[in-house]
C-alpha atoms as a PDB file:
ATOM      1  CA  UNK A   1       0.000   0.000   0.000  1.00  0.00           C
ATOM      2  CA  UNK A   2       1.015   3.202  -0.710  1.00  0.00           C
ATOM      3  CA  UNK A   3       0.796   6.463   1.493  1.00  0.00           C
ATOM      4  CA  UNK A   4      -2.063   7.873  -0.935  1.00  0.00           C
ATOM      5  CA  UNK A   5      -5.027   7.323   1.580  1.00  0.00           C
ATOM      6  CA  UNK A   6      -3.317   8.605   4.800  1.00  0.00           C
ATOM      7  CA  UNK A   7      -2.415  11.515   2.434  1.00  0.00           C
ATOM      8  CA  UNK A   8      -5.938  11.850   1.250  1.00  0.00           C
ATOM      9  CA  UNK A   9      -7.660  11.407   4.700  1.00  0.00           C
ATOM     10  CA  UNK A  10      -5.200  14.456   5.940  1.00  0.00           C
ATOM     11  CA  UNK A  11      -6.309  16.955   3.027  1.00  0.00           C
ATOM     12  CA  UNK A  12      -9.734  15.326   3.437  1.00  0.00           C
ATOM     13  CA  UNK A  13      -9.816  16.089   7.516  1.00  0.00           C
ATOM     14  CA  UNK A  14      -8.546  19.296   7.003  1.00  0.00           C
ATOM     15  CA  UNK A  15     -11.219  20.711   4.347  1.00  0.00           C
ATOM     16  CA  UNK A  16     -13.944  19.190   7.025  1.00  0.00           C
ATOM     17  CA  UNK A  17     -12.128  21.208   9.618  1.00  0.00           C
ATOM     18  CA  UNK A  18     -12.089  24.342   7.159  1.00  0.00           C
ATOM     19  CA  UNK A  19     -16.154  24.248   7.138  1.00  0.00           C
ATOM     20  CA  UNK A  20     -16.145  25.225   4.187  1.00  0.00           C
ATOM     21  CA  UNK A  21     -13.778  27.725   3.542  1.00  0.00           C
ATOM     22  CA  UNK A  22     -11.548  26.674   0.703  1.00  0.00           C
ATOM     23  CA  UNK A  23      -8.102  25.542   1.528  1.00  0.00           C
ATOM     24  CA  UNK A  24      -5.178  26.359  -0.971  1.00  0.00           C
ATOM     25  CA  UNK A  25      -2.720  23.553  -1.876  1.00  0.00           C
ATOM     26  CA  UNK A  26       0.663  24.931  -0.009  1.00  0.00           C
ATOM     27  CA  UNK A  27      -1.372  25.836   2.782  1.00  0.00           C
ATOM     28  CA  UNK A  28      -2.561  21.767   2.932  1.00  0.00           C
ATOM     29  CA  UNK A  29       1.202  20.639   2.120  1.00  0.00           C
ATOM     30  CA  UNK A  30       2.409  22.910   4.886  1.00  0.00           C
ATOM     31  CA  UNK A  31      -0.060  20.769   7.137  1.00  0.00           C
ATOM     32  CA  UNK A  32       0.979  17.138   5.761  1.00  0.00           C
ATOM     33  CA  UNK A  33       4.830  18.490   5.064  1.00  0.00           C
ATOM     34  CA  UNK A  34       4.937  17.491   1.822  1.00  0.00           C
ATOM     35  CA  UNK A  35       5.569  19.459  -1.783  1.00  0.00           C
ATOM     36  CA  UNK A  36       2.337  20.778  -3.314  1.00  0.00           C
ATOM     37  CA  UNK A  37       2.555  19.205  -5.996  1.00  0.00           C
ATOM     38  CA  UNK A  38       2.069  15.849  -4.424  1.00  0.00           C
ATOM     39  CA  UNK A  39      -1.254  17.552  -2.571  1.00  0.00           C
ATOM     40  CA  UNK A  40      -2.659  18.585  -5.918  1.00  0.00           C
ATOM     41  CA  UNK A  41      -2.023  15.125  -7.585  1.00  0.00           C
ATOM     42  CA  UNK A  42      -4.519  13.512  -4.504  1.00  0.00           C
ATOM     43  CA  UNK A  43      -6.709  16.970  -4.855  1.00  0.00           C
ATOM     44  CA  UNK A  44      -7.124  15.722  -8.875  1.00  0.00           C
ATOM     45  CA  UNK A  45      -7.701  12.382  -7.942  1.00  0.00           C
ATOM     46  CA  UNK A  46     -10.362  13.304  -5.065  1.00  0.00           C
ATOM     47  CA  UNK A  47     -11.949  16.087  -7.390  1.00  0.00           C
ATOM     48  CA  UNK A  48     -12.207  13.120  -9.716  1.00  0.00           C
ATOM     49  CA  UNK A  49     -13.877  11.053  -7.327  1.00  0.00           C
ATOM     50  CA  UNK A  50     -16.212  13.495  -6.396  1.00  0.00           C
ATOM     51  CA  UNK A  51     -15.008  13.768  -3.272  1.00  0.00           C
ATOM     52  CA  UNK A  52     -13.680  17.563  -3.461  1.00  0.00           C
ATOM     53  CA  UNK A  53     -14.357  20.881  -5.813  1.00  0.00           C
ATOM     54  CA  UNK A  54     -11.545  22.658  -6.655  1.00  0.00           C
ATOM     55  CA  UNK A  55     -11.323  26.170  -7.942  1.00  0.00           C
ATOM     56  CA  UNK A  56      -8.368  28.149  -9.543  1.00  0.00           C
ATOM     57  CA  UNK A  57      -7.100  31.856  -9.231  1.00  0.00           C
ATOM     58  CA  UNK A  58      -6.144  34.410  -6.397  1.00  0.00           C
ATOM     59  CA  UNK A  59      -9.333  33.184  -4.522  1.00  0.00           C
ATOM     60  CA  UNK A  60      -9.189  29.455  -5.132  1.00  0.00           C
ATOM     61  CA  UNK A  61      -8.601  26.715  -3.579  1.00  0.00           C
ATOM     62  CA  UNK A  62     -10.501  22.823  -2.934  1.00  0.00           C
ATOM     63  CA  UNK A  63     -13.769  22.509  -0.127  1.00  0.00           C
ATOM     64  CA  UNK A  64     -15.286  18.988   0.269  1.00  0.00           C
ATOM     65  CA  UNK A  65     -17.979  18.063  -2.846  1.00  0.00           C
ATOM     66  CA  UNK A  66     -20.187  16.995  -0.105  1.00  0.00           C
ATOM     67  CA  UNK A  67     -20.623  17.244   3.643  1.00  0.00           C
ATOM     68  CA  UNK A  68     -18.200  15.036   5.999  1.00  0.00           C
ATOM     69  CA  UNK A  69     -21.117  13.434   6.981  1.00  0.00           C
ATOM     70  CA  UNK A  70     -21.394  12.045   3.241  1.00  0.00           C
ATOM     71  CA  UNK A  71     -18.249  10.748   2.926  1.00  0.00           C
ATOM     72  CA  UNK A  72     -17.653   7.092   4.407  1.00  0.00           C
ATOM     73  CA  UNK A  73     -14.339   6.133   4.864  1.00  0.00           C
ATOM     74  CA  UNK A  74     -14.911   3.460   2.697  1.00  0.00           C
ATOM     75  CA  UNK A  75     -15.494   5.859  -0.081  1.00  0.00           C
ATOM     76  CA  UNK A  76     -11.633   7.362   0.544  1.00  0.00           C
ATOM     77  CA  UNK A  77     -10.185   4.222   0.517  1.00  0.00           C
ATOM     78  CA  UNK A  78     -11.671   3.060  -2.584  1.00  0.00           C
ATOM     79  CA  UNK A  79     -10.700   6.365  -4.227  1.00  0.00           C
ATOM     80  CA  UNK A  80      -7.088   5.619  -3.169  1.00  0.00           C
ATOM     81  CA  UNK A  81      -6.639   2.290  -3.609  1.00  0.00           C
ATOM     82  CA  UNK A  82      -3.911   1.550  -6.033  1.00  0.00           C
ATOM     83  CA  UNK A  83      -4.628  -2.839  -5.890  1.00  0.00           C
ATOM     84  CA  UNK A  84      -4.167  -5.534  -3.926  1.00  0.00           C
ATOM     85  CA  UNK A  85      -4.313  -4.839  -0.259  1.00  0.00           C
ATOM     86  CA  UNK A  86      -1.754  -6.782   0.868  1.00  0.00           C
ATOM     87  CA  UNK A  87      -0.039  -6.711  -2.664  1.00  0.00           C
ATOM     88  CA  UNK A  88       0.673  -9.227  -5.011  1.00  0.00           C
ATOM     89  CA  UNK A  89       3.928 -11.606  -5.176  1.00  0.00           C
ATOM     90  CA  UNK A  90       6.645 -11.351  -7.681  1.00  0.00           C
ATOM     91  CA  UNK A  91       7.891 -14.522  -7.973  1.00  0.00           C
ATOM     92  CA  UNK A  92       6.251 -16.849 -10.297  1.00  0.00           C
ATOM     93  CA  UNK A  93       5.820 -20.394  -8.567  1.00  0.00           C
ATOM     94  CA  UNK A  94       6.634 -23.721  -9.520  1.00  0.00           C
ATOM     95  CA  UNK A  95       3.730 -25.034 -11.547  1.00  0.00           C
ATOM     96  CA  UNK A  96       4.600 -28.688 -10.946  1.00  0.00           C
ATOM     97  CA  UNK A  97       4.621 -28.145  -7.047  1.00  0.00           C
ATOM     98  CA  UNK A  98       0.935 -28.718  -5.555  1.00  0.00           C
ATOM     99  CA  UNK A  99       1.446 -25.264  -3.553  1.00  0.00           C
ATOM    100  CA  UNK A 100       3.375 -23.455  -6.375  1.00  0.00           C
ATOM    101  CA  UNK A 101       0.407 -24.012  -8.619  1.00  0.00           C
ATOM    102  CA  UNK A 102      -2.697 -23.084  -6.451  1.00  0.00           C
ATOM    103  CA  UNK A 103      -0.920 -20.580  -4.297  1.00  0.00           C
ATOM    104  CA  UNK A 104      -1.565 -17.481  -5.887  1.00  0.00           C
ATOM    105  CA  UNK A 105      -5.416 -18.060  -6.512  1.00  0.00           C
ATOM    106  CA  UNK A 106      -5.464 -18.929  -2.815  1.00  0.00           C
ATOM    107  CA  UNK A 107      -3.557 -15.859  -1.744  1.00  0.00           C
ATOM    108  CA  UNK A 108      -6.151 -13.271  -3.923  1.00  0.00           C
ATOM    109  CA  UNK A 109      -9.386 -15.082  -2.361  1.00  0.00           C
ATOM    110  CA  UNK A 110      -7.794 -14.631   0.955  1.00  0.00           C
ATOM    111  CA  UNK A 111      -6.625 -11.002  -0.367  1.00  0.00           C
ATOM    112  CA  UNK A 112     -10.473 -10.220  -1.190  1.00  0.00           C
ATOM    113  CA  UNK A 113     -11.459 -11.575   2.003  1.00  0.00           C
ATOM    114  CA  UNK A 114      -9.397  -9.247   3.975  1.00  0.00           C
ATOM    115  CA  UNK A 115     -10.441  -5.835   1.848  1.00  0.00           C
ATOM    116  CA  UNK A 116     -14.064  -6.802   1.747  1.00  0.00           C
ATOM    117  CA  UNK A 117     -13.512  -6.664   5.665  1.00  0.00           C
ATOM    118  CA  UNK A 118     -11.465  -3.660   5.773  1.00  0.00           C
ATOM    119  CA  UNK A 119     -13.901  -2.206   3.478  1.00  0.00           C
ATOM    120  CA  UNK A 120     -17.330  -3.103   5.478  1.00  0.00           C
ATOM    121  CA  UNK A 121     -15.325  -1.319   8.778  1.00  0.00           C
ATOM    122  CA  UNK A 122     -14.453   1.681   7.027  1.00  0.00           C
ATOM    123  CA  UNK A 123     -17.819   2.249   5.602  1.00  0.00           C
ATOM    124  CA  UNK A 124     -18.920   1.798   9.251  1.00  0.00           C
ATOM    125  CA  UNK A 125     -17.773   5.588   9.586  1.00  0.00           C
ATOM    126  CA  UNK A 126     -17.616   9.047   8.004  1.00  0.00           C
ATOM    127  CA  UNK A 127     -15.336  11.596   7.700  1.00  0.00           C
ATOM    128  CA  UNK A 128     -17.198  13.694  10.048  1.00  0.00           C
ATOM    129  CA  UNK A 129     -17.262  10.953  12.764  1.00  0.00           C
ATOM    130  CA  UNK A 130     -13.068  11.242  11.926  1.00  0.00           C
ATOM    131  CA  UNK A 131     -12.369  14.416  12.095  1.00  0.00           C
ATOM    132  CA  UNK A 132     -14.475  15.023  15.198  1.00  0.00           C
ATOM    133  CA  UNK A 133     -10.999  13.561  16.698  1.00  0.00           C
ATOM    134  CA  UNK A 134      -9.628  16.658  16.100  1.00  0.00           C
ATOM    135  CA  UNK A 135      -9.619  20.311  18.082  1.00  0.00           C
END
């Protein structure tokens, strides 16, 4: 797994936070501590998502598409989620061993498993109930 939905649940917690009030990328790096131009590559993927609106110029800046309230958490992780949970192996196995043959069909059922868990728990919560954490 990459870093992309801790990223995206920090820009996504702050915008709740900002009620409304539209948050400019370098302020949002300056929060994270990472370049802009990282926080506008998960701002474009979020916008495309529907998960933020973004707006250009002197006064612009992203806001949340939708109300915290809206947005499970299940809804950020999908919009991040770059494959396989757990990832997937490298190596190719040994197709005249009884493991080496079966293993990697195993290994994604028990892969699908595990997200369709992770997936039912995050949708269990919003970003609201998240970023209520928070002072």
């Amino acid at each position: 797994m990459s870093g992309q939905f801790a990223i995206s649940m920090h820009i996504l917690t702050l915008l709740a936070k900002a009620n409304g009030d539209r948050l400019t990328s370098d302020f949002i790096a300056g929060s994270i501590n990472i370049n802009p131009v990282l926080v506008r590559k998960e701002i474009s993927n979020l916008r495309n998502k529907g998960l933020v609106i973004s707006r250009e110029g002197k006064h612009g800046g992203s806001e949340l598409a939708k109300p915290a309230s809206q947005i499970r958490l299940s809804d950020v992780f999908l919009a991040t989620r770059q494959g396989a949970l757990l990832g997937k192996s490298q190596n190719v196995p040994n197709p005249e061993c009884p493991v080496g043959r079966q293993i990697n069909q195993h290994l994604d059922s028990l892969y699908e498993q595990a997200e369709s868990v992770l997936i039912h728990q995050l949708a269990d919560s919003t970003l609201a109930d998240f970023s209520q954490q928070f002072d």
